[in-house]
Protein backbone atom coordinates (compact mmCIF):
# COMPACT_ATOMS: atom_id res chain seq x y z
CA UNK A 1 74.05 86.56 126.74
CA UNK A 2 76.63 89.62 127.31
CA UNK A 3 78.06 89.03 123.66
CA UNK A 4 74.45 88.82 122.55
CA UNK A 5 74.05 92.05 124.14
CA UNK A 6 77.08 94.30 122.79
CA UNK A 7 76.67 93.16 119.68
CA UNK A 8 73.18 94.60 119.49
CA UNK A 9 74.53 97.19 121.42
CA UNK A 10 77.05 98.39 118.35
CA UNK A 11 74.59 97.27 115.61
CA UNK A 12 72.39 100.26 117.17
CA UNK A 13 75.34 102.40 117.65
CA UNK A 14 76.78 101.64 113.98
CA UNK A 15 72.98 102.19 112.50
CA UNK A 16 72.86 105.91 114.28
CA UNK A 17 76.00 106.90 112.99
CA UNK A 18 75.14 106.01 109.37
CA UNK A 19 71.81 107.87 109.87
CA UNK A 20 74.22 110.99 111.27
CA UNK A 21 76.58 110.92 108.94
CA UNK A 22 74.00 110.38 105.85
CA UNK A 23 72.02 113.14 107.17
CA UNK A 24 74.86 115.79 107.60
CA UNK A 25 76.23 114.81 104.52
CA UNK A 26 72.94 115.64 102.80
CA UNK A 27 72.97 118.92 104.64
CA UNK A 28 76.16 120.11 104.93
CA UNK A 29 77.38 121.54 101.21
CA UNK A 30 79.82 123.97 100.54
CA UNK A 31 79.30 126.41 98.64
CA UNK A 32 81.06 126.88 95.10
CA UNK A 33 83.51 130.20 95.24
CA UNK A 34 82.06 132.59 93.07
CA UNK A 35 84.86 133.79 90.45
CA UNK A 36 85.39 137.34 88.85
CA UNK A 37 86.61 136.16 85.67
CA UNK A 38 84.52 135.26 83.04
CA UNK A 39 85.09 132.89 79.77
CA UNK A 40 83.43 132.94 76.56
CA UNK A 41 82.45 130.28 75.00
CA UNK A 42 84.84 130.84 72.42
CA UNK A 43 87.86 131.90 74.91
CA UNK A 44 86.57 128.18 76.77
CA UNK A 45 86.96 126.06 73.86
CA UNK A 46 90.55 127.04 72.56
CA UNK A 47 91.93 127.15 75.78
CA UNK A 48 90.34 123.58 77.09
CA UNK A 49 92.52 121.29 75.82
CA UNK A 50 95.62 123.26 76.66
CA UNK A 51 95.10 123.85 80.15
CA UNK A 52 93.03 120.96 80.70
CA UNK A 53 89.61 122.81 81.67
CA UNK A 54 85.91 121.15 81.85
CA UNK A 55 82.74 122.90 83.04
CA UNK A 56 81.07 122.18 86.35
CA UNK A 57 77.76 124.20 87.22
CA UNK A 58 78.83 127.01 84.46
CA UNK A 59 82.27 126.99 86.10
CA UNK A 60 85.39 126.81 84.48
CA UNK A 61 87.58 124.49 86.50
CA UNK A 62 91.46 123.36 85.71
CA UNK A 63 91.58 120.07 85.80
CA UNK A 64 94.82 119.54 84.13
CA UNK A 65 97.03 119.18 87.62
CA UNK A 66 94.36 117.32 89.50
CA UNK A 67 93.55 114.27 87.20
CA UNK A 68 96.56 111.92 88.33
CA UNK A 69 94.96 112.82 92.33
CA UNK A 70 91.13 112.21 91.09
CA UNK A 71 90.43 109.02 93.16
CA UNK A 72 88.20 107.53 90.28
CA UNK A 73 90.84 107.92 88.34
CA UNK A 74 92.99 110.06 85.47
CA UNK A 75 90.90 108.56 82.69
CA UNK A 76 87.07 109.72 84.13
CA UNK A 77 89.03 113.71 83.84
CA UNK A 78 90.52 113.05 80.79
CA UNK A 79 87.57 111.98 78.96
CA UNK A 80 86.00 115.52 80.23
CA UNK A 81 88.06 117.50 79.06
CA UNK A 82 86.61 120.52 77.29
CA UNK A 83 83.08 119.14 78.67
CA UNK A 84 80.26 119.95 80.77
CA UNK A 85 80.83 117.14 84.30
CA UNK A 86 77.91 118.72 86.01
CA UNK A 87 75.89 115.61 85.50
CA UNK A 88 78.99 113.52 86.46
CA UNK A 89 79.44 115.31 89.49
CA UNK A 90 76.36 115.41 91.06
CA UNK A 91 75.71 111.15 90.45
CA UNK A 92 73.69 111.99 87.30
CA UNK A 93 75.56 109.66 85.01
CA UNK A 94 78.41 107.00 85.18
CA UNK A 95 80.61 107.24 82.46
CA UNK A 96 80.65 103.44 82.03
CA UNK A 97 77.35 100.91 81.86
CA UNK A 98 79.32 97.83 84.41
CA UNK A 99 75.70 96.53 85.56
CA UNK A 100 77.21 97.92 89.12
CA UNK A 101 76.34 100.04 91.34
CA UNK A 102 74.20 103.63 91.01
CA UNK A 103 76.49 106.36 90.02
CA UNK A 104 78.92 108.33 92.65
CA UNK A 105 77.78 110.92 94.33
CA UNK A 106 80.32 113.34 95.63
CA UNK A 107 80.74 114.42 99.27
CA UNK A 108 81.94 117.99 100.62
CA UNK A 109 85.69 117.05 100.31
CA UNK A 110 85.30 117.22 96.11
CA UNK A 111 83.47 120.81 96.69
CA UNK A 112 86.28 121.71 98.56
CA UNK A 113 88.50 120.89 96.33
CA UNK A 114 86.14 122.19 93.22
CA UNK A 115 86.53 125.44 94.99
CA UNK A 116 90.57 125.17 94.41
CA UNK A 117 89.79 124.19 90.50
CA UNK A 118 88.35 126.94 89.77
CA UNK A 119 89.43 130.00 87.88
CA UNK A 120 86.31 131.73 85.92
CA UNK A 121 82.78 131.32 84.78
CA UNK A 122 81.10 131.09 81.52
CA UNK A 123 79.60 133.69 80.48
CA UNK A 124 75.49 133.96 80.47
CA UNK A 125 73.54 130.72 80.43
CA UNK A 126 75.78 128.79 78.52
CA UNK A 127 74.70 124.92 76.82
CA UNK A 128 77.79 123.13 76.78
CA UNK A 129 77.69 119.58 75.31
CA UNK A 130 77.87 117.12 78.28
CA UNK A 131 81.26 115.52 78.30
């Protein structure tokens, strides 16, 4: 009866957390940094494959140094490259069909770290060709 009991006991507990953390997670966002420099379109696409840069929200970010860290791996950056992620980012899209499940969305540690990518905007509205 006592076992019975805790293990109720942490289903309950377990289940509140998840609500918690689900709920702060869908609350809690960092902001993007707001740069001062600015890209052209132009300026964007010679440097991107260079320097390894892909668009995220109509910010440039540097990618180049950060794909062997990206947890889903150096491929899903490398494929970007020179691309608009935004729908990637945001659990939009998966890059591959594998009958799995939904796409990833990212928590606040990724806009954290978005925030250290970054280093200009596009200029305007810009439509970049998703990735």
């Amino acid at each position: 009866m006592l076992g019975q009991c805790g293990l109720v006991l942490f289903i309950v507990i377990l289940g509140a957390l998840e609500v918690h953390h689900r709920l702060y997670r869908l609350s809690a966002k960092t902001p993007f940094a707001e740069p001062t420099y600015r890209f052209s379109l132009d300026e964007f696409e010679k440097q991107a494959h260079k320097r390894g840069l892909v668009i995220l929200d109509n910010l440039v970010l540097e990618v180049k140094d950060y794909m062997q860290d990206h947890p889903g791996g150096k491929f899903m950056l490398e494929h970007c490259v020179g691309g608009d992620i935004t729908k990637y980012f945001h659990g939009g899209y998966a890059l591959e069909n594998t009958g799995g499940p939904l796409p990833h969305r990212h928590s606040e540690i990724p806009r954290r770290i978005v925030n250290s990518l970054i280093v200009g905007k596009l200029e305007g509205s810009v439509s970049m060709t998703p990735a």
